[in-house]
C-alpha atoms as a PDB file:
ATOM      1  CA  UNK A   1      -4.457-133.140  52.759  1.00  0.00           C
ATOM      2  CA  UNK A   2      -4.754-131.576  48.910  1.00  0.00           C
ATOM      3  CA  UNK A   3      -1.022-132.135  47.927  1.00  0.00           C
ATOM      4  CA  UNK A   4       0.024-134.529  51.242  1.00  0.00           C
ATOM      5  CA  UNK A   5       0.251-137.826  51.960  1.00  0.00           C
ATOM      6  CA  UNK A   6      -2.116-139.981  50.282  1.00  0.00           C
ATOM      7  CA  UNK A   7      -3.660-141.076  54.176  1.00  0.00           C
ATOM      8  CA  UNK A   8      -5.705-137.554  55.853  1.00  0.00           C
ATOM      9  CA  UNK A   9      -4.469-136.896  58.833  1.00  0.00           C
ATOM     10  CA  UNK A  10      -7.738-135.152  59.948  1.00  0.00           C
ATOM     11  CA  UNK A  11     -11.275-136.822  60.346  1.00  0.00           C
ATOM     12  CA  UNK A  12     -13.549-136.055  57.301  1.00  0.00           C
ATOM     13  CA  UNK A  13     -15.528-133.847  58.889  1.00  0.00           C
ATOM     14  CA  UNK A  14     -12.777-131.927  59.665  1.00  0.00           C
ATOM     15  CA  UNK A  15     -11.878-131.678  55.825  1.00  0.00           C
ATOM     16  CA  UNK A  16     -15.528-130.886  55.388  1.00  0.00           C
ATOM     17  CA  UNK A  17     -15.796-127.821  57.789  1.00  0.00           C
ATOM     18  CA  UNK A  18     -11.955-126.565  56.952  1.00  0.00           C
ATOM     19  CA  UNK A  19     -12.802-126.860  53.326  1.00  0.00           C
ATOM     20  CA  UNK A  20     -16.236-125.429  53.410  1.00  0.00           C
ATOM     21  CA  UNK A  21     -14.865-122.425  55.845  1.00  0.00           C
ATOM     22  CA  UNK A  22     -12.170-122.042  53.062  1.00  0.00           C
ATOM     23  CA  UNK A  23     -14.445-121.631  50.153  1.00  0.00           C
ATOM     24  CA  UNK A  24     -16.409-119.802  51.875  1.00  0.00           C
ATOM     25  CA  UNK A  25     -13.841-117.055  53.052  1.00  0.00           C
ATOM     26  CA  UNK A  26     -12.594-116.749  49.162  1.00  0.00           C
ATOM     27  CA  UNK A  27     -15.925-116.326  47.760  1.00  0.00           C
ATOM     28  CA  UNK A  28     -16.760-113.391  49.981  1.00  0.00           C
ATOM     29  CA  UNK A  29     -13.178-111.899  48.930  1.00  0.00           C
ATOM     30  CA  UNK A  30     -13.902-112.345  45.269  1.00  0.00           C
ATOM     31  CA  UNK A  31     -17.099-112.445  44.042  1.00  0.00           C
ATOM     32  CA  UNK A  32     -17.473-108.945  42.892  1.00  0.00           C
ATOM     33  CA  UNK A  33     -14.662-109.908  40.153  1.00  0.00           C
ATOM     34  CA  UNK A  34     -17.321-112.960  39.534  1.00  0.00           C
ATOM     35  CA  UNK A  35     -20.373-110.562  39.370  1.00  0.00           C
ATOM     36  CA  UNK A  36     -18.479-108.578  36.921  1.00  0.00           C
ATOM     37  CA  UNK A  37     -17.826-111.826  35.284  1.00  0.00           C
ATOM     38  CA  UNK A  38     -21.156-112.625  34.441  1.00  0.00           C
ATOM     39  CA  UNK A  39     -22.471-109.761  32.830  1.00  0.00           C
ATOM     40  CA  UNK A  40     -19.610-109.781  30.544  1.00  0.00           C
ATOM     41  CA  UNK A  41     -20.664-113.234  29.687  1.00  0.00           C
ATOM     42  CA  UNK A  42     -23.679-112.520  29.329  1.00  0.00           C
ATOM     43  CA  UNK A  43     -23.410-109.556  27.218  1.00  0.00           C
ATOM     44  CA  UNK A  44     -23.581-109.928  23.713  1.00  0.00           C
ATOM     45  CA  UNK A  45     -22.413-107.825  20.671  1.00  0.00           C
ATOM     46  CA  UNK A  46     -24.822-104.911  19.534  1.00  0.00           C
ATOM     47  CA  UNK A  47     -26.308-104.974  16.025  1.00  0.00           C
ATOM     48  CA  UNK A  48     -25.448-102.383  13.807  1.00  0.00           C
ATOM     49  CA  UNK A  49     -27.229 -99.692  12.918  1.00  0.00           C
ATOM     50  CA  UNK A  50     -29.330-101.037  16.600  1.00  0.00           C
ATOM     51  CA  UNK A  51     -28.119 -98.187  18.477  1.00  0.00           C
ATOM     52  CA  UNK A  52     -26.501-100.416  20.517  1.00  0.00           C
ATOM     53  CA  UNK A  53     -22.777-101.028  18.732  1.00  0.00           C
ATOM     54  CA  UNK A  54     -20.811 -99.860  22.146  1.00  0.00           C
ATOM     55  CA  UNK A  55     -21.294-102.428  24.836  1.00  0.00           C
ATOM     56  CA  UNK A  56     -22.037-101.414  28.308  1.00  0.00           C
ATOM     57  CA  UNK A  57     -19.761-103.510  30.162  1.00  0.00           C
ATOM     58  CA  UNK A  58     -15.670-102.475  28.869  1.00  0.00           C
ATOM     59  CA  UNK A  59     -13.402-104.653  30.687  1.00  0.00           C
ATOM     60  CA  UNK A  60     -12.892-105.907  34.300  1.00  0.00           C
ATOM     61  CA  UNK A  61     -12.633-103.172  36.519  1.00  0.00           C
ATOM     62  CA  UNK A  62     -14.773-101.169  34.071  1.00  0.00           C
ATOM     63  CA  UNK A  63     -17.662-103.614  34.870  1.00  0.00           C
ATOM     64  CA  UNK A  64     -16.741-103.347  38.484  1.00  0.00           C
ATOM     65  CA  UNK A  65     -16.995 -99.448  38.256  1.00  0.00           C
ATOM     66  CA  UNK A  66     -20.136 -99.546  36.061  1.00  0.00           C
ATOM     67  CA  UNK A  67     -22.216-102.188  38.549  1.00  0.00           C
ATOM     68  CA  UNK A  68     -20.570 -99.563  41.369  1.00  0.00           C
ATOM     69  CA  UNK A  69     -21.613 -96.393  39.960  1.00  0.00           C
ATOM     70  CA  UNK A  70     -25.483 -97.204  38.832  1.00  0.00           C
ATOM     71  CA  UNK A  71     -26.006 -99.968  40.928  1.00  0.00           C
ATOM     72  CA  UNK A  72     -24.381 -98.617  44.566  1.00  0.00           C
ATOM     73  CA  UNK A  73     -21.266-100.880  45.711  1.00  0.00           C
ATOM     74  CA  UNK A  74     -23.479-103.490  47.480  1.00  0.00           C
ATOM     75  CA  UNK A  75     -24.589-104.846  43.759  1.00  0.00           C
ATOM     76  CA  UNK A  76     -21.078-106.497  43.578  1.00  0.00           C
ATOM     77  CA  UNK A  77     -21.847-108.778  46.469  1.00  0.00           C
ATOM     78  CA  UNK A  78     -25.428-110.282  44.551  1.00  0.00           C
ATOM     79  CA  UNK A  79     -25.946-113.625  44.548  1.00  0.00           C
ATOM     80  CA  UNK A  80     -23.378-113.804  48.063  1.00  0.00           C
ATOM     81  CA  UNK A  81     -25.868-115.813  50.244  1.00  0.00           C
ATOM     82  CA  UNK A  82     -26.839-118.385  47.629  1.00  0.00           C
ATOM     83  CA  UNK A  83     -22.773-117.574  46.868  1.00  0.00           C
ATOM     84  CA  UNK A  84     -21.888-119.015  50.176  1.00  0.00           C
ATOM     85  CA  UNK A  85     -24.835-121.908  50.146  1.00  0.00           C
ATOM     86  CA  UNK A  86     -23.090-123.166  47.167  1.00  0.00           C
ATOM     87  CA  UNK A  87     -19.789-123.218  48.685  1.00  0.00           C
ATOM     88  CA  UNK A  88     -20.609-124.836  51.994  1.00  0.00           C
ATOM     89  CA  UNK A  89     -22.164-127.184  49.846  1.00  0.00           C
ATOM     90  CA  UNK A  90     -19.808-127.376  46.569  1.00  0.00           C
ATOM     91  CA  UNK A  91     -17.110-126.422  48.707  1.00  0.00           C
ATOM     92  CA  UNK A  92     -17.448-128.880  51.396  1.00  0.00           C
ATOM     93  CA  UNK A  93     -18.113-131.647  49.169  1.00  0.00           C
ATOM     94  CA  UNK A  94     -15.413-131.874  46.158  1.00  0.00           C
ATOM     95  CA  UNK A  95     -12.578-131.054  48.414  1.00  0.00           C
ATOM     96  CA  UNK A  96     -13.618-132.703  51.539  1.00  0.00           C
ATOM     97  CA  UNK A  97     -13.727-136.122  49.403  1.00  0.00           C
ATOM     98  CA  UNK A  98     -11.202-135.451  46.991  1.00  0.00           C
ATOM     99  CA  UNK A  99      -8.667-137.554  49.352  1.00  0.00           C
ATOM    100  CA  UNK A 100     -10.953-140.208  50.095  1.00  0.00           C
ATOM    101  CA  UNK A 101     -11.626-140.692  46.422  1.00  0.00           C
ATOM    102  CA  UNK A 102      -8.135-140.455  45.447  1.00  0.00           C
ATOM    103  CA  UNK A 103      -7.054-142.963  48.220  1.00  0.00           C
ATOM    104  CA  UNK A 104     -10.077-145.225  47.225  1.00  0.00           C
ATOM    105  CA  UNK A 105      -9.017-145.958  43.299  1.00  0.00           C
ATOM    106  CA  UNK A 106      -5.023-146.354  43.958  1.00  0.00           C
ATOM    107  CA  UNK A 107      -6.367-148.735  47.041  1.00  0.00           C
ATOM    108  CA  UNK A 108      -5.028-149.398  50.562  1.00  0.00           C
ATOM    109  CA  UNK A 109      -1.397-150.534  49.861  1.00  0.00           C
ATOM    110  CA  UNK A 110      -0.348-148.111  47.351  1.00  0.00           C
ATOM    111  CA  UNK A 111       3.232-146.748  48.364  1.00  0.00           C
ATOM    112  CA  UNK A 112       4.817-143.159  46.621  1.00  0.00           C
ATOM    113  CA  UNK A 113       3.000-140.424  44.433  1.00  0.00           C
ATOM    114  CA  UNK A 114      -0.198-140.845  43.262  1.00  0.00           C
ATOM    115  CA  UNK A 115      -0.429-140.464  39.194  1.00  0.00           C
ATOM    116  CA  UNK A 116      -1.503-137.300  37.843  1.00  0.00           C
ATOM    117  CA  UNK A 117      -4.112-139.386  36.247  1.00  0.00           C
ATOM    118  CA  UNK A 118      -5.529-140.360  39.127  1.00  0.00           C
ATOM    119  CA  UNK A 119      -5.741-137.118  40.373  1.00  0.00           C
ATOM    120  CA  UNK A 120      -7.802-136.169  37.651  1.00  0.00           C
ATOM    121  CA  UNK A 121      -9.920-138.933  37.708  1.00  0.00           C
ATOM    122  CA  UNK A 122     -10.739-138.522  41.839  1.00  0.00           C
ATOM    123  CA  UNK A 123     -11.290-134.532  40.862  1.00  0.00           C
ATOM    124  CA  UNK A 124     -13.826-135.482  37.806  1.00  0.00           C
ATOM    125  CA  UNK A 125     -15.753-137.866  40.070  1.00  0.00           C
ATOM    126  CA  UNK A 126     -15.402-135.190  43.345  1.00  0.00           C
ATOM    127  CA  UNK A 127     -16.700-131.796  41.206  1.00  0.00           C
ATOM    128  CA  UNK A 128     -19.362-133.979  39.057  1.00  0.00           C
ATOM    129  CA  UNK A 129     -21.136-135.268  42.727  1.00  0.00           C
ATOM    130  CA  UNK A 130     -20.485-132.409  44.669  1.00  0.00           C
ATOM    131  CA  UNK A 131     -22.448-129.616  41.824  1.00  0.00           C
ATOM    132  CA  UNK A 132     -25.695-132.569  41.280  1.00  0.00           C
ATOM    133  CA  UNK A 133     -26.325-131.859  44.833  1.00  0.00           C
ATOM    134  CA  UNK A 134     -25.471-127.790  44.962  1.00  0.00           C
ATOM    135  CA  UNK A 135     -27.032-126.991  41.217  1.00  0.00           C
ATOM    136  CA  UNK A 136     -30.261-124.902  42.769  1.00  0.00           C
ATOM    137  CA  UNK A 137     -28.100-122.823  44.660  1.00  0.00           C
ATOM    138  CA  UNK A 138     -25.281-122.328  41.389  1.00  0.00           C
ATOM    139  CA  UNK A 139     -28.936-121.085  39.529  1.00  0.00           C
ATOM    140  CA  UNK A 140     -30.215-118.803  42.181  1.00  0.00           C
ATOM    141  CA  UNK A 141     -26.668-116.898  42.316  1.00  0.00           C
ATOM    142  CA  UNK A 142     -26.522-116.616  38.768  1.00  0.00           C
ATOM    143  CA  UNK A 143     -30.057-115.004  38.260  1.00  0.00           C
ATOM    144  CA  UNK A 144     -29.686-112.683  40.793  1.00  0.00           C
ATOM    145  CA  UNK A 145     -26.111-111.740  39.633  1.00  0.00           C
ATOM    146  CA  UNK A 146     -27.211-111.343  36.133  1.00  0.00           C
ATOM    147  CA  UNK A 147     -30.010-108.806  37.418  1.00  0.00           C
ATOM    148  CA  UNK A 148     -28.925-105.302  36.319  1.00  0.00           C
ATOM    149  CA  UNK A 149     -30.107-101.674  36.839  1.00  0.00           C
ATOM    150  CA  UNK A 150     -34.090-101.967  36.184  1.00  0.00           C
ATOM    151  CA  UNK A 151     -35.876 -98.716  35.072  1.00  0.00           C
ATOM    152  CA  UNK A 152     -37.924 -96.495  38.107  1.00  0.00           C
ATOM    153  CA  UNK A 153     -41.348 -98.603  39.199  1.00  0.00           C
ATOM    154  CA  UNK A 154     -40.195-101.981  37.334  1.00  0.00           C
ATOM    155  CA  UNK A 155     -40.244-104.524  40.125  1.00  0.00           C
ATOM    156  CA  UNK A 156     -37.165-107.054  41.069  1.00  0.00           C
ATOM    157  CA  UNK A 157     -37.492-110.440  40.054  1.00  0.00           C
ATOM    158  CA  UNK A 158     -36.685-112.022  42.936  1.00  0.00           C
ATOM    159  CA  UNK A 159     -36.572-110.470  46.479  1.00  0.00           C
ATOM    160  CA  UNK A 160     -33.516-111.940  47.841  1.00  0.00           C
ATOM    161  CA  UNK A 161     -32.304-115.403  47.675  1.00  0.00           C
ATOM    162  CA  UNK A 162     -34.640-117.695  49.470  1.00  0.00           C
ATOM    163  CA  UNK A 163     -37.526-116.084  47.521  1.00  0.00           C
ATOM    164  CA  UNK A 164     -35.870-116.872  44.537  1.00  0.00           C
ATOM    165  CA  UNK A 165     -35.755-120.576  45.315  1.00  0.00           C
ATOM    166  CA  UNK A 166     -38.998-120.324  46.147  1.00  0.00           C
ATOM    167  CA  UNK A 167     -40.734-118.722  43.013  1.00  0.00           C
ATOM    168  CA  UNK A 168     -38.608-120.569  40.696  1.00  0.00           C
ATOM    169  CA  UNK A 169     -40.181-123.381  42.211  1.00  0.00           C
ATOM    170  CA  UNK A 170     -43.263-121.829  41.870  1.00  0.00           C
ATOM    171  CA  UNK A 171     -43.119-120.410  38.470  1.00  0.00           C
ATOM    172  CA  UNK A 172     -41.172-123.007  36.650  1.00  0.00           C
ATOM    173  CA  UNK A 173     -40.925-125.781  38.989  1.00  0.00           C
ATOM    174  CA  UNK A 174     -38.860-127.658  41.100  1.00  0.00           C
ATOM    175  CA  UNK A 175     -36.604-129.603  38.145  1.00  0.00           C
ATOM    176  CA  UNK A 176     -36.509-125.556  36.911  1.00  0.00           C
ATOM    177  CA  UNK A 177     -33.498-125.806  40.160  1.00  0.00           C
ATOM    178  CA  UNK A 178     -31.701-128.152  38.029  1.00  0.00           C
ATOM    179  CA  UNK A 179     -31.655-126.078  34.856  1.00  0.00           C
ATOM    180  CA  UNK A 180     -28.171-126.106  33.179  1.00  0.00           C
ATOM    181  CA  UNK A 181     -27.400-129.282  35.191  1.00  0.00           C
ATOM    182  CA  UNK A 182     -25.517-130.732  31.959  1.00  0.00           C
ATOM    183  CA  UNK A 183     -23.040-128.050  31.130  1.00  0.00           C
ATOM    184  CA  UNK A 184     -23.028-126.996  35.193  1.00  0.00           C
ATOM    185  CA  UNK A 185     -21.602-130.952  36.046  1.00  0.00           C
ATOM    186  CA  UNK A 186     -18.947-130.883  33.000  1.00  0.00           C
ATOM    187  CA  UNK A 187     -17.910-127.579  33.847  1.00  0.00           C
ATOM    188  CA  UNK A 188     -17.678-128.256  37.518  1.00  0.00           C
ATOM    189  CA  UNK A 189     -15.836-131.768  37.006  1.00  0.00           C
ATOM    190  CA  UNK A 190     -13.516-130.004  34.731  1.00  0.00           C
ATOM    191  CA  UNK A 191     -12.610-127.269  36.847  1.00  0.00           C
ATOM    192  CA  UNK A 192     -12.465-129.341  39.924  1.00  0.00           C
ATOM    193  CA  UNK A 193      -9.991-131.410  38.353  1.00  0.00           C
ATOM    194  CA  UNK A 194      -8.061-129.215  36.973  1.00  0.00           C
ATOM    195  CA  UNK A 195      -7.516-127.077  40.118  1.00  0.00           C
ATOM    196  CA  UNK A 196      -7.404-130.012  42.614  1.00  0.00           C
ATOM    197  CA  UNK A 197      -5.074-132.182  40.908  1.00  0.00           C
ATOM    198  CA  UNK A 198      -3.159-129.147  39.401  1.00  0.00           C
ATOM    199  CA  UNK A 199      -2.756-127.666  42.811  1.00  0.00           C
ATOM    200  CA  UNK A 200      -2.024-131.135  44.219  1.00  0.00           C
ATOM    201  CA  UNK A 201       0.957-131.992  41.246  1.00  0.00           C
ATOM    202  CA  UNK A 202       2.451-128.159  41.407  1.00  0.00           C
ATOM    203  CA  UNK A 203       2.812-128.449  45.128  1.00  0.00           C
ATOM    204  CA  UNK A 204       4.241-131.838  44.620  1.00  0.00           C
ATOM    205  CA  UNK A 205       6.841-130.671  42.579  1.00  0.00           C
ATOM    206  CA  UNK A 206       7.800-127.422  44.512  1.00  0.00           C
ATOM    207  CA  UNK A 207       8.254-129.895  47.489  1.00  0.00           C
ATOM    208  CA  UNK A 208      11.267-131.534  45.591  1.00  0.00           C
ATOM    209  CA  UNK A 209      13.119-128.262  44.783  1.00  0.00           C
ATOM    210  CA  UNK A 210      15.799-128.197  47.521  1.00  0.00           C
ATOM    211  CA  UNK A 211      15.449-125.191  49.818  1.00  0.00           C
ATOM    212  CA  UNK A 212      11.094-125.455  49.627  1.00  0.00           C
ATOM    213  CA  UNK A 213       8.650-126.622  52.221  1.00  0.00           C
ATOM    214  CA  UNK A 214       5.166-127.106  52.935  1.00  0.00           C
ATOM    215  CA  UNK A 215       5.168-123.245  53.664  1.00  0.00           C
ATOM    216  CA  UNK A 216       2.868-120.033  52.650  1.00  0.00           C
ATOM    217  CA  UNK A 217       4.838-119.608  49.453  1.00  0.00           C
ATOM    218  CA  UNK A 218       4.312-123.064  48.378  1.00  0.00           C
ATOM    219  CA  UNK A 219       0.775-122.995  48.780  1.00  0.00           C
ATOM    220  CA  UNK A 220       0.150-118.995  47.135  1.00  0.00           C
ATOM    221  CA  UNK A 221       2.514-120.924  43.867  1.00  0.00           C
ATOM    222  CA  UNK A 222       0.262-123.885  43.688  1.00  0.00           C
ATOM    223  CA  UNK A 223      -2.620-121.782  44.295  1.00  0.00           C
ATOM    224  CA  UNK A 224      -1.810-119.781  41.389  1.00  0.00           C
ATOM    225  CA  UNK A 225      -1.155-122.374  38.844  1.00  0.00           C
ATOM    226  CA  UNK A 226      -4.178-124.534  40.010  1.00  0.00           C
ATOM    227  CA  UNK A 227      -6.387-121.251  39.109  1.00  0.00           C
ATOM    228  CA  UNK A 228      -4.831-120.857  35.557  1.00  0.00           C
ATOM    229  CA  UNK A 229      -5.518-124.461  34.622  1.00  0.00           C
ATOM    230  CA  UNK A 230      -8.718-124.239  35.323  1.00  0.00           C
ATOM    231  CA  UNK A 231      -9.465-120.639  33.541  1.00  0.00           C
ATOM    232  CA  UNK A 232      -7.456-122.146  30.189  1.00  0.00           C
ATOM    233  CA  UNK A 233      -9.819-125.837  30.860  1.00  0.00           C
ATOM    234  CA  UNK A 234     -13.066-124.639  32.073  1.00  0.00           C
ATOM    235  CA  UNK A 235     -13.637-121.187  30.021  1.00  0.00           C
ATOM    236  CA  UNK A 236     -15.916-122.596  27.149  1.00  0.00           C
ATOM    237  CA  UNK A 237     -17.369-124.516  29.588  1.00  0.00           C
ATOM    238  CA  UNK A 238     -18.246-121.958  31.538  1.00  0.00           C
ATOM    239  CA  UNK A 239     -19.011-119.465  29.328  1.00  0.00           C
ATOM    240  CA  UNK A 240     -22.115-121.793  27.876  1.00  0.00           C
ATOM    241  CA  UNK A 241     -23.276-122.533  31.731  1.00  0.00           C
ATOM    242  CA  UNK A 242     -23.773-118.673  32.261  1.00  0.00           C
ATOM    243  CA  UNK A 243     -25.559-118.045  29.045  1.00  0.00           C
ATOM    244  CA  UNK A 244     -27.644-121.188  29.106  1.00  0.00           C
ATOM    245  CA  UNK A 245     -28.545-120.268  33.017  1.00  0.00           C
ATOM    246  CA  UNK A 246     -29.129-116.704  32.218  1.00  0.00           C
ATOM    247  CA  UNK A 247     -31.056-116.505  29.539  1.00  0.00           C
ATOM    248  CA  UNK A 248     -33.675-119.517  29.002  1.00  0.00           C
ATOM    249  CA  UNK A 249     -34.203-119.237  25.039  1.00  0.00           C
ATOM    250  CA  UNK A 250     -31.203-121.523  24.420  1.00  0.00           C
ATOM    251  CA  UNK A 251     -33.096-125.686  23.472  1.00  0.00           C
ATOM    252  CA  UNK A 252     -30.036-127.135  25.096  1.00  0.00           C
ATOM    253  CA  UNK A 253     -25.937-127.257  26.074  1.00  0.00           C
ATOM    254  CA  UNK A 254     -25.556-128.003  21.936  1.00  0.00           C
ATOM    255  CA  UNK A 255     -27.781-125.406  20.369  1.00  0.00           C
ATOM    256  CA  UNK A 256     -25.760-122.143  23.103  1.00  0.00           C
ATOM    257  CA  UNK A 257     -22.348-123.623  22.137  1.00  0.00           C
ATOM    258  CA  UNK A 258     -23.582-123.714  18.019  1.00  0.00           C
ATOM    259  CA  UNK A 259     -24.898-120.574  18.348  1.00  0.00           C
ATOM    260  CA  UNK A 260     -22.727-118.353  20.140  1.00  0.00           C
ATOM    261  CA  UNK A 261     -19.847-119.806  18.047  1.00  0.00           C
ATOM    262  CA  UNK A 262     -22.077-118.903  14.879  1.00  0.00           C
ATOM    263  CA  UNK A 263     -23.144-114.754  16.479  1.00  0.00           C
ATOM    264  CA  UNK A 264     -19.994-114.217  18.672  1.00  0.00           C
ATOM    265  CA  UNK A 265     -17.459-116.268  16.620  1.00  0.00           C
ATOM    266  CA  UNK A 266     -14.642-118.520  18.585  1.00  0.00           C
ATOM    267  CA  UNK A 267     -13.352-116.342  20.849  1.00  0.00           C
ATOM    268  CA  UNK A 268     -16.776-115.677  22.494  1.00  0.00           C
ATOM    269  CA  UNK A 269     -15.747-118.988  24.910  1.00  0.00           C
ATOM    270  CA  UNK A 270     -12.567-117.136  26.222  1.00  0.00           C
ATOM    271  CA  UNK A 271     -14.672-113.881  26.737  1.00  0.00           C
ATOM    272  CA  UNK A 272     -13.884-112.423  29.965  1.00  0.00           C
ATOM    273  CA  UNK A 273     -10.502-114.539  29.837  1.00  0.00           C
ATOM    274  CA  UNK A 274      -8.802-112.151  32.234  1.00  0.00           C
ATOM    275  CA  UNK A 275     -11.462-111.580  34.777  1.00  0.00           C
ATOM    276  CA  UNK A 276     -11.672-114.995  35.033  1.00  0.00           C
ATOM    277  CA  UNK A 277      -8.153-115.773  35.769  1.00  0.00           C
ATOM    278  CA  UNK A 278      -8.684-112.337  38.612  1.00  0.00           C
ATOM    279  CA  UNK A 279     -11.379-114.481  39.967  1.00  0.00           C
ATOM    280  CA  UNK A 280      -9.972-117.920  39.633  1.00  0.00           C
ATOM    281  CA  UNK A 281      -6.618-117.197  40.759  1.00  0.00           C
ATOM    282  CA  UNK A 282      -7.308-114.866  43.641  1.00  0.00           C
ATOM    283  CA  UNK A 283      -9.688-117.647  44.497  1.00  0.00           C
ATOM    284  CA  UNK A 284      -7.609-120.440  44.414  1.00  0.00           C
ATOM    285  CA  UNK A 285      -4.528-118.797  46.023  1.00  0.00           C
ATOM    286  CA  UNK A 286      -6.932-117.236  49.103  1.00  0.00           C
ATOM    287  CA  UNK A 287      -8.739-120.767  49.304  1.00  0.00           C
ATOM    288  CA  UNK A 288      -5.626-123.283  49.245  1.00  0.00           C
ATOM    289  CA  UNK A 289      -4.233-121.090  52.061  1.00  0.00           C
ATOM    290  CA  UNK A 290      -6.970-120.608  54.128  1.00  0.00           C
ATOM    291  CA  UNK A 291      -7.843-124.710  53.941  1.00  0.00           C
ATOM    292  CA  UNK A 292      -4.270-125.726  54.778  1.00  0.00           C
ATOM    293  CA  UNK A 293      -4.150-123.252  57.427  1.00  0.00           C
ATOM    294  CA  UNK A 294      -7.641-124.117  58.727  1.00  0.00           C
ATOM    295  CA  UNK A 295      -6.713-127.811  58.273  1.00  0.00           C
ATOM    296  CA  UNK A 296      -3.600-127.527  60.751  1.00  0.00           C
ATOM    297  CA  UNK A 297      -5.699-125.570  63.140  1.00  0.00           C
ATOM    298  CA  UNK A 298      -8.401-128.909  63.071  1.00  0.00           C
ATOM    299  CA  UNK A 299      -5.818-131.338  63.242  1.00  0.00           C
ATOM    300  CA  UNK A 300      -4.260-129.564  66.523  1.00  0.00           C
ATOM    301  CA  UNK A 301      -7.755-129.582  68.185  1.00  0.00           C
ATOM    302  CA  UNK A 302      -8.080-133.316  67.067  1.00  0.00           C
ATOM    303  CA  UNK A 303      -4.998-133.995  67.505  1.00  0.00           C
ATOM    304  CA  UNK A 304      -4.970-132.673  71.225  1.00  0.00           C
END
């Protein structure tokens, strides 16, 4: 288990299905705050004198309201099925073998905590495989997220999500699923590290503090902090993976971090700092629970 004994106590496809089911669960909770999320990212500052000087987008919940009003409440849940395709994937993957992992580089006889360091390392390897495989699906959400209000007899892009797989492979072809595949596998190894092995060191901790246990509360506190270590890491990160997936006139991962530094300025890679941390730490708090509550419920069928 994330934050347990280094030995699982349930099979791994148990920890696949609980932590698939998990991701799942938070990603329908939260993904309007990520929605909002990526059309502040990928709004960028009006020229002067352009008629354009006050953005559209103000804020969190003023992007929330703004999608809500012109776009009808639904819009907030776009991209969910290719959403939940990347988290059954994603999902299932970097958690379900974080354990493995970190069991397989401290090696069978290894007695007592496992090194923070090695918790990072098994959560680079973990996020890094896990988004190569789930990429095309991480693309298709963010195109059809990024899809605003289009004027009266302008046609949608894409229909719905499976039709957007299928005329990106069409249009642009199949290695087109892969675009953004460079910053997408830092940013994902980043953040995967730094929320498993955050989450998996806080809880440690707590667990020594006389009066704690493996409870609810233990899990929403590890929860929390794993979600603001991986908004402070994987910002930048991210910020560059929605702009480079978004809009395709960026050469490469270099030339979108040179440039928005150059238009934006520096604090460009923390834009959208606090929606972020809404979505990653209501994510992480409503995922860590569900998993170790679904895990207990798989280990009492197994176990039975």
């Amino acid at each position: 288990m994330v934050g347990g004994n280094s030995k699982s106590d349930i099979s791994f496809a148990g920890t696949f299905a609980s932590s698939a089911f998990a991701a799942c669960f938070a990603e329908i909770c939260t993904i309007p705050l990520d929605t909002a999320k990526v059309r502040l990212q990928l709004q960028k500052k009006g020229i002067a004198g352009d008629g354009m000087a006050l953005p559209k987008y103000r804020g969190m919940l003023g992007t929330v309201a703004t999608i809500a009003k012109e776009e009808g409440l639904a819009s907030l849940w776009k991209g969910i099925v290719p959403g939940l395709h990347r988290q059954c994937i994603y999902g299932g993957l970097r958690i379900g073998l974080y354990d493995p992992i970190k069991n397989l580089y401290v090696g069978d006889n290894f007695v007592g905590d496992v090194p923070l360091t090695t918790k990072i390392l098994a959560g680079l390897t973990t996020g890094a495989l896990a988004i190569a495989v789930a990429n095309p699906t991480d693309l298709v959400k963010v195109r059809l997220q990024a899809e605003g209000k289009l004027p009266a007899g302008v046609p949608r892009r894409y229909s719905g999500a499976l039709n957007a797989y299928s005329t990106i492979v069409r249009q642009e072809g199949v290695r087109a699923l892969w675009t953004g595949i460079g910053p997408n596998v830092a940013r994902n190894a980043i953040i995967n590290a730094a929320e498993l092995a955050s989450y998996d060191q806080v809880k440690q901790t707590i667990l020594k503090i006389p009066g704690f246990t493996d409870n609810v509360l233990t899990h929403l506190l590890s929860g929390l902090g794993a979600g603001f270590f991986a908004v402070c890491i994987g910002s930048p990160v991210d910020v560059v993976k929605s702009r480079m997936m978004g809009d395709p006139t960026y050469t490469s991962t270099i030339d979108c971090f040179v440039k928005t530094l150059k238009n934006d300025g520096p604090l460009a890679f923390y834009k959208g700092f606090i929606p972020n941390f809404g979505r990653l730490g209501s994510w992480n708090v409503i995922m860590f629970l569900t998993l170790e509550q679904a895990k207990k419920f798989v280990k009492s069928i197994e176990s039975s």
